[in-house]
Protein backbone atom coordinates (compact mmCIF):
# COMPACT_ATOMS: atom_id res chain seq x y z
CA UNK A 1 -50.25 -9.41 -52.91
CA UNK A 2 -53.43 -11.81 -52.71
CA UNK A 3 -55.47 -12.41 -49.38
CA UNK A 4 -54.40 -16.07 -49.15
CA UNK A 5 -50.72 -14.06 -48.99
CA UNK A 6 -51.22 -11.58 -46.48
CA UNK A 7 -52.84 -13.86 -44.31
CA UNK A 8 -49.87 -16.38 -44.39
CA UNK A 9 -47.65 -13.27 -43.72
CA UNK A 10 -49.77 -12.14 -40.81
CA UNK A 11 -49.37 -15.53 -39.27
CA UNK A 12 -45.96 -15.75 -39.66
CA UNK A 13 -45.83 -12.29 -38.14
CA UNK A 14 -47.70 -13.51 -35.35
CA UNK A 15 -46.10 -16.84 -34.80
CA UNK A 16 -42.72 -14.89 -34.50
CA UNK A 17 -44.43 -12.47 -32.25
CA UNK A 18 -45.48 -15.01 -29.84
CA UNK A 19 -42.44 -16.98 -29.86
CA UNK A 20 -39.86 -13.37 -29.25
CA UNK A 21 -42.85 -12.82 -26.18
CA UNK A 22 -42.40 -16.50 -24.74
CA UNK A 23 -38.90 -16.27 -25.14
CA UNK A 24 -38.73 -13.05 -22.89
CA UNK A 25 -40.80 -14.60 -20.80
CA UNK A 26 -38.97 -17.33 -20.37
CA UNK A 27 -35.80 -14.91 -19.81
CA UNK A 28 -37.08 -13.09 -17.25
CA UNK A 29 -38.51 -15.79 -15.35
CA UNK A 30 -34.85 -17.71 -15.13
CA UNK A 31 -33.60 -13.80 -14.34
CA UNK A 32 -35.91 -14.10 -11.48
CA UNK A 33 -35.01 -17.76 -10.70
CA UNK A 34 -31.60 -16.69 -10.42
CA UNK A 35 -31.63 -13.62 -8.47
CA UNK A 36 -34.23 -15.33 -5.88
CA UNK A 37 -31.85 -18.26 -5.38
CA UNK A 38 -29.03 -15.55 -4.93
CA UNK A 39 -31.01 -13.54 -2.59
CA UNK A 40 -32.17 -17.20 -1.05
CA UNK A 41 -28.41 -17.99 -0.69
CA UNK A 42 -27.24 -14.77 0.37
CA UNK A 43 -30.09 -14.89 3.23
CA UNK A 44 -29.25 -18.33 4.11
CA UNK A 45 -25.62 -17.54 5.17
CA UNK A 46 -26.13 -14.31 6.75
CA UNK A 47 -29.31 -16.04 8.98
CA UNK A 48 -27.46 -19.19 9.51
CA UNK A 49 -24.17 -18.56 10.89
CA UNK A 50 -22.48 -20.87 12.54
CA UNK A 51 -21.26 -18.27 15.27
CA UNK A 52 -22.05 -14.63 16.58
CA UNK A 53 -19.79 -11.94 16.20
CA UNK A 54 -19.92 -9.41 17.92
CA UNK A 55 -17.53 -6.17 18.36
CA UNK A 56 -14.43 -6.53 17.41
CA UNK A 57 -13.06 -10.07 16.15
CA UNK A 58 -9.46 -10.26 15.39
CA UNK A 59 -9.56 -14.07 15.09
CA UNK A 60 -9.82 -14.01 11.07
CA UNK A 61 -10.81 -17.93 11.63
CA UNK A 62 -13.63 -17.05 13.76
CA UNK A 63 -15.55 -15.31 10.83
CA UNK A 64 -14.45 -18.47 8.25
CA UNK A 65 -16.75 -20.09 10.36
CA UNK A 66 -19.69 -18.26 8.74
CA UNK A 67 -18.25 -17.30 5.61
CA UNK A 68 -16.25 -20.06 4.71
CA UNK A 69 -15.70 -19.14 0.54
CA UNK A 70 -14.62 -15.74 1.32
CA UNK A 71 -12.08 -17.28 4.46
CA UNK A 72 -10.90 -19.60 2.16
CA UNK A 73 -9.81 -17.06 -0.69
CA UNK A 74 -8.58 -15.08 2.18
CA UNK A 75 -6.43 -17.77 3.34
CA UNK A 76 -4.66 -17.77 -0.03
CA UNK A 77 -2.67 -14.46 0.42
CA UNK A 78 -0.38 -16.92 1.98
CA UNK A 79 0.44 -18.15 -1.24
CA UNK A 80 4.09 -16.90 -2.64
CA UNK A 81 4.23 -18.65 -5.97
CA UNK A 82 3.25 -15.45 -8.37
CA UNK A 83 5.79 -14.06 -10.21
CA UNK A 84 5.40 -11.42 -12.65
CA UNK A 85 8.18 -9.41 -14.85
CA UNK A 86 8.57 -7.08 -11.99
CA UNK A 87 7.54 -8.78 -8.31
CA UNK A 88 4.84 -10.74 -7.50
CA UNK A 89 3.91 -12.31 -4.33
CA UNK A 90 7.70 -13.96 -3.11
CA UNK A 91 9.84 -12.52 -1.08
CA UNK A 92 12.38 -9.96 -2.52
CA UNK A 93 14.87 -8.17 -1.16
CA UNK A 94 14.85 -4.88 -2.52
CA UNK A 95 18.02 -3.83 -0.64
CA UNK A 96 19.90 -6.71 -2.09
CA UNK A 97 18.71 -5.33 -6.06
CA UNK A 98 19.46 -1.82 -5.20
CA UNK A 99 22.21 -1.37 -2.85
CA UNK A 100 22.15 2.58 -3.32
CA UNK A 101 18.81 2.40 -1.33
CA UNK A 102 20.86 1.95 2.09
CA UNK A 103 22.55 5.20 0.96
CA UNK A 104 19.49 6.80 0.54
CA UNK A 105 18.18 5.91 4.00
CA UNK A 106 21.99 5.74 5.73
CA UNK A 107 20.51 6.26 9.45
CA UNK A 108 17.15 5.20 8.90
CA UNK A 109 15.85 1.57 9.64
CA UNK A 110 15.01 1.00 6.19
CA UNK A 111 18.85 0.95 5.39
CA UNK A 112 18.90 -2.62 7.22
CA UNK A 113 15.92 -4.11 5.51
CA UNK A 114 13.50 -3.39 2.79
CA UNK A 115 11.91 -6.02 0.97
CA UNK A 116 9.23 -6.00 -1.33
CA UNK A 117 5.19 -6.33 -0.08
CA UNK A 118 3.74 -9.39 0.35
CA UNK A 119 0.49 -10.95 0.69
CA UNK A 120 -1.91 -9.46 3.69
CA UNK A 121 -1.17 -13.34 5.46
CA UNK A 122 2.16 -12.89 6.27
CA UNK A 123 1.44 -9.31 7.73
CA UNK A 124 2.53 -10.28 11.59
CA UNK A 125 5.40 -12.29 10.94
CA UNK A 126 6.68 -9.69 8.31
CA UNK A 127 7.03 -7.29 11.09
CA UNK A 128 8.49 -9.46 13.67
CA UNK A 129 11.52 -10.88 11.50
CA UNK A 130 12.07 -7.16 9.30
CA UNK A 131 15.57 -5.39 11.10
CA UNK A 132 13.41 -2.18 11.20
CA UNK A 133 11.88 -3.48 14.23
CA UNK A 134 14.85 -4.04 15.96
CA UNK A 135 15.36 -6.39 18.64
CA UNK A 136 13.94 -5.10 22.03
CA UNK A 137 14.61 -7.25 24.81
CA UNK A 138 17.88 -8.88 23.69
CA UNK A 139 21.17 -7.63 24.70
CA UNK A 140 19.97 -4.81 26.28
CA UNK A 141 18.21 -3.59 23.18
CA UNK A 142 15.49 -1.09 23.36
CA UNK A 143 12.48 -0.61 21.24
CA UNK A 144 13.09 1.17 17.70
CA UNK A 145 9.90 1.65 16.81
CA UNK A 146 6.97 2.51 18.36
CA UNK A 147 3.75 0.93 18.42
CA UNK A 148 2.48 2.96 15.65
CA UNK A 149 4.21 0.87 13.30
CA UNK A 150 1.79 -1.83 14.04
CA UNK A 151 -1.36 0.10 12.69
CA UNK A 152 -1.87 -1.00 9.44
CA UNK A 153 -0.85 -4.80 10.40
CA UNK A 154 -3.80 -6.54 12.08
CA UNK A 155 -7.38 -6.07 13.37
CA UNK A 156 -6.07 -6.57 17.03
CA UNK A 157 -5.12 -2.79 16.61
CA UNK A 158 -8.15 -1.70 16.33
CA UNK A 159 -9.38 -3.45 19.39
CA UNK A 160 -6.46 -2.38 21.38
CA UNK A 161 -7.47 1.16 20.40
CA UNK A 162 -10.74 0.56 21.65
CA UNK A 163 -9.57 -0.33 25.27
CA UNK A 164 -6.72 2.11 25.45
CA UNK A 165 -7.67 4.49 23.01
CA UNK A 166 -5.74 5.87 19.99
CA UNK A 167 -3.05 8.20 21.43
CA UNK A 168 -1.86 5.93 24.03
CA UNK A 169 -1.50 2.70 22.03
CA UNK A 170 0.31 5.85 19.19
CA UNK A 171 2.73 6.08 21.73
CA UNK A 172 3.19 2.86 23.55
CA UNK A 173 6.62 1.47 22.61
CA UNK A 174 5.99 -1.18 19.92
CA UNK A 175 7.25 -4.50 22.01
CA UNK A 176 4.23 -3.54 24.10
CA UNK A 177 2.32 -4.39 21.45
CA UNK A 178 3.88 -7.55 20.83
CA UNK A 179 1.94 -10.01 22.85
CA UNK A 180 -1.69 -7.81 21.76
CA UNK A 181 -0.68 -7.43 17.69
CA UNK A 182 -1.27 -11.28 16.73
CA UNK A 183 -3.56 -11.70 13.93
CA UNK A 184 -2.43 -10.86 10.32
CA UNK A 185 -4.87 -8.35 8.82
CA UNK A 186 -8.17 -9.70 7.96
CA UNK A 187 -11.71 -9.79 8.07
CA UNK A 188 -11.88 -7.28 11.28
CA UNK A 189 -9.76 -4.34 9.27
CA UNK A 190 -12.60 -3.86 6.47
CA UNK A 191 -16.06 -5.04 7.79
CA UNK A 192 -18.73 -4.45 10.02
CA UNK A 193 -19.78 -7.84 11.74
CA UNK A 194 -23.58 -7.20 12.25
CA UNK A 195 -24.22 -6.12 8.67
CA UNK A 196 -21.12 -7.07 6.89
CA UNK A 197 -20.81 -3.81 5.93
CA UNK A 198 -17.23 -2.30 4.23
CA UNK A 199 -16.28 0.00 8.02
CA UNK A 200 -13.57 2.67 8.56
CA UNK A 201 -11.83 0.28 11.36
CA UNK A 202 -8.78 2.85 11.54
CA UNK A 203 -9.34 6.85 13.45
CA UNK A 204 -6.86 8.82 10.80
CA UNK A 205 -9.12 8.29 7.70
CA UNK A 206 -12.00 9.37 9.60
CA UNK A 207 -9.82 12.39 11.33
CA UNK A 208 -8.65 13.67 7.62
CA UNK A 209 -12.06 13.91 6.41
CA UNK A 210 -13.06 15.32 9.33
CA UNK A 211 -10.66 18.16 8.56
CA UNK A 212 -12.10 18.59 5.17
CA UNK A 213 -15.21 19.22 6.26
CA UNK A 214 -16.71 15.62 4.87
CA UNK A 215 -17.96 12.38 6.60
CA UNK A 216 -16.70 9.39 5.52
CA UNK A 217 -19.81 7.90 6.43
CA UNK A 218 -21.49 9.23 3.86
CA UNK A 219 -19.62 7.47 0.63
CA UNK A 220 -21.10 5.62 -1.40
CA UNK A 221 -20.78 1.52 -2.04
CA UNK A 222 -18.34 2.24 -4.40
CA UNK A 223 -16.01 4.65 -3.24
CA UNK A 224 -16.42 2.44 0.23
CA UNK A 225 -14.98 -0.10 -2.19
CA UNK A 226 -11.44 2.22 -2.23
CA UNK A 227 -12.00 3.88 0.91
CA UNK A 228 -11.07 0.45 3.22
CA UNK A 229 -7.73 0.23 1.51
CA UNK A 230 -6.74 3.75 2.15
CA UNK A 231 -7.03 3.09 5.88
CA UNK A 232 -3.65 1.67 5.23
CA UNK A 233 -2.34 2.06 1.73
CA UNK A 234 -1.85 6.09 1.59
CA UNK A 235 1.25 8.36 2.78
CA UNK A 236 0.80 9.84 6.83
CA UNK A 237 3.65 10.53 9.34
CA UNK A 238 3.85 10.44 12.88
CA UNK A 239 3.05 13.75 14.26
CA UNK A 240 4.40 15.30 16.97
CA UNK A 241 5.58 14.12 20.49
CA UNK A 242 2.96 11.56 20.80
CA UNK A 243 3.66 10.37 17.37
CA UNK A 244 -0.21 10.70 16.47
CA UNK A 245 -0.92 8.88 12.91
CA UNK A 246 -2.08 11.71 10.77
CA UNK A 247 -2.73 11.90 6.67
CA UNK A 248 -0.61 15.24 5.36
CA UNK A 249 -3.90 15.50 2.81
CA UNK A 250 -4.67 18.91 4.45
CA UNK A 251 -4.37 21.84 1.98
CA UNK A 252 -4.61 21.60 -1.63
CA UNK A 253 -7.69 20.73 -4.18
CA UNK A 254 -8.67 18.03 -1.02
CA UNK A 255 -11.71 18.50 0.03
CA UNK A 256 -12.91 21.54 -2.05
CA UNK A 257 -14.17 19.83 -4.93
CA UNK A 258 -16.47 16.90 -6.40
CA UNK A 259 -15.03 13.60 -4.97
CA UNK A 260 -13.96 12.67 -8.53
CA UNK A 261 -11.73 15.84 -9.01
CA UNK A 262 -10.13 15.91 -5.86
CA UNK A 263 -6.56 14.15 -5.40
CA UNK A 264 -3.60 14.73 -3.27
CA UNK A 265 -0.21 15.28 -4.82
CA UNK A 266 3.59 14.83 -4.16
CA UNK A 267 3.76 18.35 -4.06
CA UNK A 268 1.21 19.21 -1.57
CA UNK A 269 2.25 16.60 0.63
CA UNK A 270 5.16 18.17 0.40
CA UNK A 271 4.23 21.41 0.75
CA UNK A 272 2.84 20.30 4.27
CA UNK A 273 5.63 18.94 5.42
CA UNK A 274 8.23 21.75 4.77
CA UNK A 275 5.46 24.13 6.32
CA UNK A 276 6.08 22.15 9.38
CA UNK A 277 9.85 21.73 8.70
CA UNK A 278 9.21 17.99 9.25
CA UNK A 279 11.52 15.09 8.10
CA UNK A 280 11.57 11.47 9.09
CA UNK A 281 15.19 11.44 9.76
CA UNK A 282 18.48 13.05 8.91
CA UNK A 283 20.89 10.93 6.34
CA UNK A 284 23.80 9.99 7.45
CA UNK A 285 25.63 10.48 4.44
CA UNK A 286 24.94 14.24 3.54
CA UNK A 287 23.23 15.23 6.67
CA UNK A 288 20.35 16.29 4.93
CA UNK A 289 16.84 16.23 6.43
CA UNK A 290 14.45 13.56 4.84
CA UNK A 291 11.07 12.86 4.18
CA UNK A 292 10.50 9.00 4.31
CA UNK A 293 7.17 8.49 2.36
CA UNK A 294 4.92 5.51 3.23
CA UNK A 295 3.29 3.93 0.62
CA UNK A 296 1.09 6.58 -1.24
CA UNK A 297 -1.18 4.19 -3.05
CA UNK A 298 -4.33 5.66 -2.92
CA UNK A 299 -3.07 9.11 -3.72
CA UNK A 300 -1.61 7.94 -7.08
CA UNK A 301 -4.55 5.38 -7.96
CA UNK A 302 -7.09 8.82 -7.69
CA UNK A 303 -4.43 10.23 -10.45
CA UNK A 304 -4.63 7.67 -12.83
CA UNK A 305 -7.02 6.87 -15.46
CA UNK A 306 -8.93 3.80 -13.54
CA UNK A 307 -9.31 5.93 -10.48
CA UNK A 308 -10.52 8.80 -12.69
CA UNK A 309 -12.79 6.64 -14.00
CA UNK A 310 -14.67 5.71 -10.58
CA UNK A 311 -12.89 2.00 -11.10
CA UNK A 312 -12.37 0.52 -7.03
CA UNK A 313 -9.49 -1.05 -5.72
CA UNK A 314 -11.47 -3.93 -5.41
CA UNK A 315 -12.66 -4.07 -8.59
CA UNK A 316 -9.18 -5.31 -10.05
CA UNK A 317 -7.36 -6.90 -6.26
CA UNK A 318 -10.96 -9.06 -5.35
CA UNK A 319 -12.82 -9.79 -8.51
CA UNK A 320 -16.17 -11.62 -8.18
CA UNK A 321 -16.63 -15.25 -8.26
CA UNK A 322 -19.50 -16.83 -9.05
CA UNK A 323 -20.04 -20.44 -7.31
CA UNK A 324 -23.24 -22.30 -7.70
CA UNK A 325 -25.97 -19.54 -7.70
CA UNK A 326 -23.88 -16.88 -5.06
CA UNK A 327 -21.48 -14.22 -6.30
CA UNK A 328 -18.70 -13.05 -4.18
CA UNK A 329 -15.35 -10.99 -3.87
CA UNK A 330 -12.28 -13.22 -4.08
CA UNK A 331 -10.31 -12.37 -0.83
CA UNK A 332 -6.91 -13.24 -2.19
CA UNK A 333 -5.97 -9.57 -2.67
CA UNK A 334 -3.07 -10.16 -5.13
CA UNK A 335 -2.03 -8.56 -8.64
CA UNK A 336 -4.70 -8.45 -11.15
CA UNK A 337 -2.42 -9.73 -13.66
CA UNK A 338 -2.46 -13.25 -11.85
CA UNK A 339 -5.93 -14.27 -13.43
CA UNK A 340 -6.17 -11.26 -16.22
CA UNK A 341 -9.54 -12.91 -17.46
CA UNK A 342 -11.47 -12.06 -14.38
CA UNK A 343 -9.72 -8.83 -13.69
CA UNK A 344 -8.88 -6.57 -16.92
CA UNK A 345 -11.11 -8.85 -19.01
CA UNK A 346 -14.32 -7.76 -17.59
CA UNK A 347 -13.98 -4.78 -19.38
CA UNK A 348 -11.36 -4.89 -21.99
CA UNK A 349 -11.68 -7.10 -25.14
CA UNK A 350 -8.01 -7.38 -25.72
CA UNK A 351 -5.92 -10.81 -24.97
CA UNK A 352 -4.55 -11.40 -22.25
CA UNK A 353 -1.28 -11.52 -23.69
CA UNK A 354 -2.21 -8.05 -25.02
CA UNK A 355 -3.18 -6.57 -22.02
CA UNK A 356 -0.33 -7.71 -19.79
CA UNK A 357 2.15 -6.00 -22.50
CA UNK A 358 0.35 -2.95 -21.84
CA UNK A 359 0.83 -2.97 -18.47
CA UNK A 360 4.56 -4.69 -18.69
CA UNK A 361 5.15 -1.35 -21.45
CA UNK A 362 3.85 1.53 -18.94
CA UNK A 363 6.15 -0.48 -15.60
CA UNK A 364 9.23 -0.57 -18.10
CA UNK A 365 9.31 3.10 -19.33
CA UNK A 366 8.66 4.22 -15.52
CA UNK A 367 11.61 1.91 -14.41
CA UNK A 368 13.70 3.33 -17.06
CA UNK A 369 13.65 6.27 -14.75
CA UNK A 370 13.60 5.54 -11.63
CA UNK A 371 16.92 3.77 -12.18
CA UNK A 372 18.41 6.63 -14.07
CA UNK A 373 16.96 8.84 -10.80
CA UNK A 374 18.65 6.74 -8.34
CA UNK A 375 22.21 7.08 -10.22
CA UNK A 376 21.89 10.48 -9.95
CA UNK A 377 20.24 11.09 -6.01
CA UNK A 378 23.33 8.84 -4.97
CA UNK A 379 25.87 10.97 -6.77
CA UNK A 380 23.99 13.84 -5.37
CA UNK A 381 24.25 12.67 -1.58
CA UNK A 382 28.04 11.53 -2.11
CA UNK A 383 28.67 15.54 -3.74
CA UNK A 384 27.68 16.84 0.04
CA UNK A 385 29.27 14.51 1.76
CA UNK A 386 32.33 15.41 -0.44
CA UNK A 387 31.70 19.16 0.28
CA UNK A 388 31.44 18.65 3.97
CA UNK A 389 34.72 16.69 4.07
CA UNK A 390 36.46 19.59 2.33
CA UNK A 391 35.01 21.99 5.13
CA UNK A 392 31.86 23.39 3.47
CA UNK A 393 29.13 24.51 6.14
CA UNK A 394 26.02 24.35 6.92
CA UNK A 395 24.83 27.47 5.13
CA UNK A 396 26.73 26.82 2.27
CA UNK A 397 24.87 23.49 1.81
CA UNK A 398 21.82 24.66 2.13
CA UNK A 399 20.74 25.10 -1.38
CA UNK A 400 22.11 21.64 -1.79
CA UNK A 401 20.61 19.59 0.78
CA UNK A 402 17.32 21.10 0.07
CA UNK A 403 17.41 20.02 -3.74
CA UNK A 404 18.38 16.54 -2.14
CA UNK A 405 15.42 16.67 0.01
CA UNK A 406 13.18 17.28 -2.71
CA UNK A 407 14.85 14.73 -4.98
CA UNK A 408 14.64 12.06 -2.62
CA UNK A 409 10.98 12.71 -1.25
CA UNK A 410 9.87 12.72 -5.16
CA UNK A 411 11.51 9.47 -5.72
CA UNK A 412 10.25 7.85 -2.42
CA UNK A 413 6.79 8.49 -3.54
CA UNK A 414 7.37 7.11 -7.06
CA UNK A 415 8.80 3.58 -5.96
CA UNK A 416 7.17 3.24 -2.89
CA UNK A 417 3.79 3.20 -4.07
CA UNK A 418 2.25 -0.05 -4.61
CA UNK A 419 1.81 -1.04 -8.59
CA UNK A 420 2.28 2.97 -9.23
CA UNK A 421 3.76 2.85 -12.52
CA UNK A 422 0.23 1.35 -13.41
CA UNK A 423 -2.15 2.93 -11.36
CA UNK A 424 -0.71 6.33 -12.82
CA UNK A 425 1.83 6.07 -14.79
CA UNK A 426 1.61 9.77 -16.37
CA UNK A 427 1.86 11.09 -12.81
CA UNK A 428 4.68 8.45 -11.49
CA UNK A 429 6.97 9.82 -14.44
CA UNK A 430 6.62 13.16 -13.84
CA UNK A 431 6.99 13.12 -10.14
CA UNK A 432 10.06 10.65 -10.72
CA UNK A 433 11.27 12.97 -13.83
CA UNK A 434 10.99 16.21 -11.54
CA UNK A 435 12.99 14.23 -9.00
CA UNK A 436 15.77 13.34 -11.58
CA UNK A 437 15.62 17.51 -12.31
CA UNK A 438 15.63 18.38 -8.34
CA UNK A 439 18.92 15.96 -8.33
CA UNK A 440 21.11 17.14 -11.72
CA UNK A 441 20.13 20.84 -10.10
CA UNK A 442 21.60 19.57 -6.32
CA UNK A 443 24.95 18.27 -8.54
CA UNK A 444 25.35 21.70 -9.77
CA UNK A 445 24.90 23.73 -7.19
CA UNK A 446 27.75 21.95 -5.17
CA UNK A 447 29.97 21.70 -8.39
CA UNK A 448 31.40 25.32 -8.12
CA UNK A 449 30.97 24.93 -4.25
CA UNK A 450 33.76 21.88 -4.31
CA UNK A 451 35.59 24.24 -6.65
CA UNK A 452 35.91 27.06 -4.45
CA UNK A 453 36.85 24.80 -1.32
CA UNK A 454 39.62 22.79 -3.63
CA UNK A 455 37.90 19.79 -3.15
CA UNK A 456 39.60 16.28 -5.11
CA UNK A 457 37.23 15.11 -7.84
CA UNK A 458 34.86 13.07 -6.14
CA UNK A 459 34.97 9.57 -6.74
CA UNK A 460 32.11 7.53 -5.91
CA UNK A 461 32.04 4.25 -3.44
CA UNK A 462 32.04 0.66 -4.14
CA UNK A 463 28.15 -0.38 -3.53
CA UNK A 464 28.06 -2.95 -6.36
CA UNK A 465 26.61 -4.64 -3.29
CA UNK A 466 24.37 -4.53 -0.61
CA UNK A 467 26.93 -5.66 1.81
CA UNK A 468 29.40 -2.37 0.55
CA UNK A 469 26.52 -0.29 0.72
CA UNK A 470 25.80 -0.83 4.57
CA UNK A 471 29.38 -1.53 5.59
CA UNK A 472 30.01 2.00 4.12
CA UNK A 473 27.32 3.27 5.88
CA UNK A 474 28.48 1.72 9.30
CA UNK A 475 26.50 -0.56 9.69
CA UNK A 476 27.17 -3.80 11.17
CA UNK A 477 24.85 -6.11 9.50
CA UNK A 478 26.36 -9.84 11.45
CA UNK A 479 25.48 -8.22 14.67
CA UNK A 480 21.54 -6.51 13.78
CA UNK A 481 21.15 -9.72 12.20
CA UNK A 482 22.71 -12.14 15.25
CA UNK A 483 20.24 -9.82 17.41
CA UNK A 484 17.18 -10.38 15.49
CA UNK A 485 17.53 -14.32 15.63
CA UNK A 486 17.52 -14.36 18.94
CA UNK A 487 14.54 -12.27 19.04
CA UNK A 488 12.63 -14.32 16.95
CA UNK A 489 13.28 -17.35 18.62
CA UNK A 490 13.35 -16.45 22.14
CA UNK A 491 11.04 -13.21 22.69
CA UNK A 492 8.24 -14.12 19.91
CA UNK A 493 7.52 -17.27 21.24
CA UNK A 494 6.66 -15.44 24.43
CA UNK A 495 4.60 -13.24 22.64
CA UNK A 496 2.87 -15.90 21.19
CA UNK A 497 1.70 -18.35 24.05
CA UNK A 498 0.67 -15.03 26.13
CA UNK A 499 -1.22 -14.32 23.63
CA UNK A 500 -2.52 -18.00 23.38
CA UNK A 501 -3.34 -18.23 26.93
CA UNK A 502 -5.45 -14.92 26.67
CA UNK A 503 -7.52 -16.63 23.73
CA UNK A 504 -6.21 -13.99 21.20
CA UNK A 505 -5.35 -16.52 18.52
């Protein structure tokens, strides 16, 4: 190579060089631009709000006023109009698609009305219009539930628990309640209004890590990021006389580990609970004693391979947004699969059309069993009853009842778990598949039993609908639901302006 050569090649060398340097230059000084207008932005709305809050706001409206993008996503969980292949955001009666459920709870409020979640918005009214509640005040009629029931449903409970403290407003009757519990749940539940924050706004969270010997306090961003929804969205009971909210996470491979191996199962919840020979109520049906579970999200979602992973719940329910130069977490907590680009997309490069199979595939297969579990847990509580009208007692249905116990607590922690058959499906199908077992093994059990008393074959009821199913549970549906009209339209209105005239809403 001649030295005219080389010295054209060193300048091209060094023209490129000085153009890659200017160009990173360039880079880093729009990198800057951008995360000093963020940081300008960001500072802006925190040091000019429009109003000071100060302990605990209920009034979700109150903190729109200085956060108006996150209020305004917020205010979408009103919305009803998402419909996937199984749920979405309408209202569904899940009673009405599955009459055996009102078998399954005969003597239980959950027999008169289950329907499927909603969006966080519709939170207070949910619970004034269900059956479960009853209809206190009407007729005569006397609370059903207690107050406890109103926990999980708006930041006015924490506020309330702040004046009365926990264990009284625990057992306070829940129309007590009714004039206090007004705000659907909202800003107040997950953040701390001088910082903004993600806060532990409910005691039994705290009280369970307690327990374990670990402080809540102490978690990271992240796991903060999980940690506000399983305030609410976890299994507990209501423990002893004073019906004290408690998490039955005590025991097992909780607490005794690194965070990212420790879960809660079915079976060690369960475990718990027959150590304490609790149940929720006895069915009317077979007289067995039953576990009711909640709604063990957060157990489930640690099982799974996003939890596993260190993935939030708010990484998938409240993507970011990005909106002129400030990123934010859309507050319209709502199925990932309603915008799939901003959820599952930030990390997987499939389609969307791909990626909603997927999840469509792993809700089908659990489904598949669930239904064939059901069949089989209703055939299982009719058997007993059968047995008991032939004269069969108590300690010959022992073995039964217990396998029906088991069956049913198994399968009420499959289905009743928010988007489980997602969040872990591997551990939804075996817990549902070990519930099918626990039922087949409570049908043979009482098979020689109905043998020996010279029971008839036992021939199943009509419950083809929901109206057989409760009318052959004794219920009388035109009355509860006569009762609860009037209570919506003569006692919540009452709740409503007292509340109004106290400046609650």
């Amino acid at each position: 190579m001649s030295s005219n050569q080389s010295s054209v090649s060193a300048w091209i060398i060094g023209v490129f060089i000085f153009c890659g340097v200017a160009a990173g230059v360039v880079i880093l000084g729009l990198a800057a631009y951008v995360v000093g207008e963020k940081r300008a932005e960001t500072a802006s709305v925190f040091n000019n709000k429009k109003v000071e809050i100060t302990g605990i706001e209920a009034r979700n409206e109150k903190w729109g006023l200085n956060y108006p993008r996150e209020y305004e996503t917020w205010s979408k969980t009103a919305e009803t109009d998402f419909k996937s292949k199984h749920l979405g955001s309408e209202v569904q009666d899940t009673l009405k698609d599955r009459p055996a459920l009102a078998v399954f709870w005969a003597g239980y409020a959950f027999a008169r009305d289950y329907k499927a979640p909603r969006g966080h918005f519709h939170a207070i009214r949910d619970m004034r219009e269900t059956l479960r509640t009853g209809s206190p005040g009407v007729g005569g009629g006397k609370d059903l539930q207690m107050a406890n029931c109103w926990t999980c449903k708006s930041p006015d409970v924490p506020r309330v628990m702040g004046e009365v403290g926990a264990a009284a407003f625990y057992k306070s009757d829940w129309s007590a309640m009714g004039e206090q519990i007004v705000n659907p749940i909202g800003c107040a539940d997950c953040h701390d209004p001088a910082t903004m924050s993600l806060s532990i706004s409910r005691p039994a969270l705290k009280e369970v890590f307690e327990r374990a010997g670990k402080d809540v306090a102490k978690a990271s961003d992240q796991e903060m990021r999980s940690l506000v929804c399983a305030q609410c969205h976890v299994e507990y009971y209501f423990r002893g006389e004073g019906k004290y909210l408690t998490f039955p996470w005590d025991g097992g491979d909780w607490g005794k580990g690194p965070a990212e191996l420790e879960v809660v199962t079915a079976e060690q919840i369960e475990k718990y609970y027959d150590e304490t020979e609790y149940y929720d109520f006895v069915n009317a049906v077979s007289k067995t004693p039953i576990i009711k579970a909640q709604h063990p999200d957060w157990e489930l979602f640690r099982q799974g391979p996003h939890g596993r992973k260190g993935v939030s719940c708010a990484d998938c329910h409240m993507p970011y947004v990005s909106e002129g130069g400030l990123k934010y977490s859309n507050h319209q907590l709502r199925s990932p699969l309603a915008d799939v680009s901003s959820t599952c997309g930030t990390c997987h490069r499939d389609s969307e059309e791909a990626l909603r199979s997927y999840v469509y595939e792993r809700q089908d297969k659990v489904i598949e069993i669930r239904d064939r579990l059901e069949a089989e847990l209703f055939r299982a509580h009719v058997m007993v009853k059968a047995a008991m009208d032939a004269g069969a007692s108590d300690g010959q249905l022992a073995e039964a009842r217990k396998l029906v116990r088991a069956s049913q607590w198994r399968w009420d922690y499959g289905v009743a778990s928010h988007g489980a058959s997602f969040h872990a499906p591997l551990e939804t199908a075996r817990v549902l598949s070990l519930g099918l077992d626990k039922a087949m093994q409570a049908q043979l059990a009482l098979q020689p039993l109905l043998a020996e008393l010279g029971a008839p074959p036992v021939e199943l009821p009509d419950i083809s609908t929901l109206d057989k199913a409760q009318a052959w549970i004794g219920l009388d549906m035109p009355a509860l639901r006569a009762a609860k009209a009037e209570f919506v339209e003569t006692v919540v209105p009452q709740w409503v302006q007292s509340a109004r005239d106290a400046g609650r809403i």
